[in-house]
C-alpha atoms as a PDB file:
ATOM      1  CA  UNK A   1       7.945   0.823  -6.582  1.00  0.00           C
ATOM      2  CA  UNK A   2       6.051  -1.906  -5.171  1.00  0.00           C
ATOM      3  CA  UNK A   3       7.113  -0.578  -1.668  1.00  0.00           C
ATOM      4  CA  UNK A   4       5.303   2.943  -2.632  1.00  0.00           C
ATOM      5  CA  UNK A   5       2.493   0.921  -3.827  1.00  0.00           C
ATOM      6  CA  UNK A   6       1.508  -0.940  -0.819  1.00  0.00           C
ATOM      7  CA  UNK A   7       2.237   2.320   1.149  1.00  0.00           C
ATOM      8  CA  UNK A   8      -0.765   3.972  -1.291  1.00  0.00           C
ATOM      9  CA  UNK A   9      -3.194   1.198  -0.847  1.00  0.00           C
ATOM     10  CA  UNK A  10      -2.706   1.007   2.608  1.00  0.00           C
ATOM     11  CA  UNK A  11      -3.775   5.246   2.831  1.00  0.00           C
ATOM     12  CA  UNK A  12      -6.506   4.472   0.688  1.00  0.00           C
ATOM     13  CA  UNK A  13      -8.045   1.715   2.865  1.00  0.00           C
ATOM     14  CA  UNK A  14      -7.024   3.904   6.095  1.00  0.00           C
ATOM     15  CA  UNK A  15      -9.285   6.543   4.152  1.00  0.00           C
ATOM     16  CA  UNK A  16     -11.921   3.761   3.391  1.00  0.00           C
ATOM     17  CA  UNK A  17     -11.317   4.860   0.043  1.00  0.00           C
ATOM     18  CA  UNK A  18     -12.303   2.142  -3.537  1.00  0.00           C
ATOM     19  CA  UNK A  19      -9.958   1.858  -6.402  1.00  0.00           C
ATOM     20  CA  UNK A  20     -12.831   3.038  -8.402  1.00  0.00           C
ATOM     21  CA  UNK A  21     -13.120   6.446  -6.515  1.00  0.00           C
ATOM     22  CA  UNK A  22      -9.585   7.510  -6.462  1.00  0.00           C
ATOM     23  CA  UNK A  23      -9.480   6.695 -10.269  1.00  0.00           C
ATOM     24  CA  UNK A  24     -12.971   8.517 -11.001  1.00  0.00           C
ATOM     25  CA  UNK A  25     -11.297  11.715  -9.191  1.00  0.00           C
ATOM     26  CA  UNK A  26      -7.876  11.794 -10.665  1.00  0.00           C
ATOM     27  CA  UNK A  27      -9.257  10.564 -14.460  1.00  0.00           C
ATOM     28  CA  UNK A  28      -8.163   7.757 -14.614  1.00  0.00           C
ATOM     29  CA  UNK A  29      -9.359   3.941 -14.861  1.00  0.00           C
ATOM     30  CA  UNK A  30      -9.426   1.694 -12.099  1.00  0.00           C
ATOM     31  CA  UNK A  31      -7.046  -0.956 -13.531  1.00  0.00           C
ATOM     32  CA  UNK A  32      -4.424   2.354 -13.375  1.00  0.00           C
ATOM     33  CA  UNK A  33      -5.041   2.645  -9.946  1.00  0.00           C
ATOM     34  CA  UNK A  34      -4.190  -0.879  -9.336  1.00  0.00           C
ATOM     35  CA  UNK A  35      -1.177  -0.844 -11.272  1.00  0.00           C
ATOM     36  CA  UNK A  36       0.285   1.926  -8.969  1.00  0.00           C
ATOM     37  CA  UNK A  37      -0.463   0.155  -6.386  1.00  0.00           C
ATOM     38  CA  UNK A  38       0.891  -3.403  -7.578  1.00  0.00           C
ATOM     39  CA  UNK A  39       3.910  -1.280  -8.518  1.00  0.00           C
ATOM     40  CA  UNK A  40       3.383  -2.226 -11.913  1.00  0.00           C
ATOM     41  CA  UNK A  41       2.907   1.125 -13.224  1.00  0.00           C
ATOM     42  CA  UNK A  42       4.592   4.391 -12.153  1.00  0.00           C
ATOM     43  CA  UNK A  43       2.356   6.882 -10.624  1.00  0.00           C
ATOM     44  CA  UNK A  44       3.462  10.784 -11.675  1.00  0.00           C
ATOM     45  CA  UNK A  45       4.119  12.913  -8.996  1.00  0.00           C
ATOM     46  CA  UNK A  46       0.690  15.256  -9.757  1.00  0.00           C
ATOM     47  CA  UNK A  47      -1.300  11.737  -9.267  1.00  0.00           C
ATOM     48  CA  UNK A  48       0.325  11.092  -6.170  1.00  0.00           C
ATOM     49  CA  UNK A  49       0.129  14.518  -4.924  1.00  0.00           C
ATOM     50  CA  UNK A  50      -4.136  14.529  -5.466  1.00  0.00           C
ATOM     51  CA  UNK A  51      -4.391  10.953  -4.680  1.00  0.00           C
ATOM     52  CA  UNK A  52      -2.767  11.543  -1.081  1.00  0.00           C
ATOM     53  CA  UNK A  53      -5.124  14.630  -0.987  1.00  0.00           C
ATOM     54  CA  UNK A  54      -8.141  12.058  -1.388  1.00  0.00           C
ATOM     55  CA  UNK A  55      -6.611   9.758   1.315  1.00  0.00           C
ATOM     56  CA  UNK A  56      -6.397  12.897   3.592  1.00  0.00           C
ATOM     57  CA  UNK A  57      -2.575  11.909   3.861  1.00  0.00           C
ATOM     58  CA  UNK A  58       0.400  14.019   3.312  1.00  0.00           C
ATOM     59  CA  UNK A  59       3.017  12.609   0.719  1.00  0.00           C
ATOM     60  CA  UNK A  60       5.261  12.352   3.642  1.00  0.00           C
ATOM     61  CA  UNK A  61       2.869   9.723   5.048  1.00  0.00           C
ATOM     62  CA  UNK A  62       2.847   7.686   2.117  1.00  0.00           C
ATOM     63  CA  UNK A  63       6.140   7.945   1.412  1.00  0.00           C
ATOM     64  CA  UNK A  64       7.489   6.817   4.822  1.00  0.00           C
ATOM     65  CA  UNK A  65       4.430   4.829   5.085  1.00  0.00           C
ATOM     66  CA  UNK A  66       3.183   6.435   8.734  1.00  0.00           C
ATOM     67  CA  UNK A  67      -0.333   6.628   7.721  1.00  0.00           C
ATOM     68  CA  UNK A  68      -2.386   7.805  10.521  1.00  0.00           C
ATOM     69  CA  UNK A  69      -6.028   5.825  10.535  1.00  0.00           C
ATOM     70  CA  UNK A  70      -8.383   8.834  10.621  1.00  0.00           C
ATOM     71  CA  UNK A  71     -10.222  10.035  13.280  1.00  0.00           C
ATOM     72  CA  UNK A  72     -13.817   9.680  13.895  1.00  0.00           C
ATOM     73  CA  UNK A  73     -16.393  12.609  13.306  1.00  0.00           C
ATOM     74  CA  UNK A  74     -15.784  15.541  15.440  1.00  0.00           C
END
């Protein structure tokens, strides 16, 4: 899991995306988001399904960890 987790945090920064504001969307607390993405905590696949939505990522992406950095204003 810690593989999945570093994938996450990685689409999160690539999204410029906090720990606080992925947690404040999905519900949950901030140390939660941390512990997905330290792999100590399993993430469901509804959480990782929204919190790929917020990173503007498809679970593909952060699955095979091929996150795109996104582009700039159109």
């Amino acid at each position: 899991m810690i593989a999945l987790g570093r994938r996450m945090a990685a689409a999160r920064e690539a999204a410029g995306l906090s720990q606080g504001y992925i947690a404040a969307r999905l519900g949950v607390t901030q140390p939660t988001v941390s512990r997905w993405e330290s792999g100590d905590r399993t993430i469901s696949i509804g959480h990782l399904t929204a919190y790929a939505a917020l990173c503007q990522a498809s679970l593909y992406e952060i699955m095979e960890g091929r996150i795109a950095r996104p582009k700039g204003p159109a």
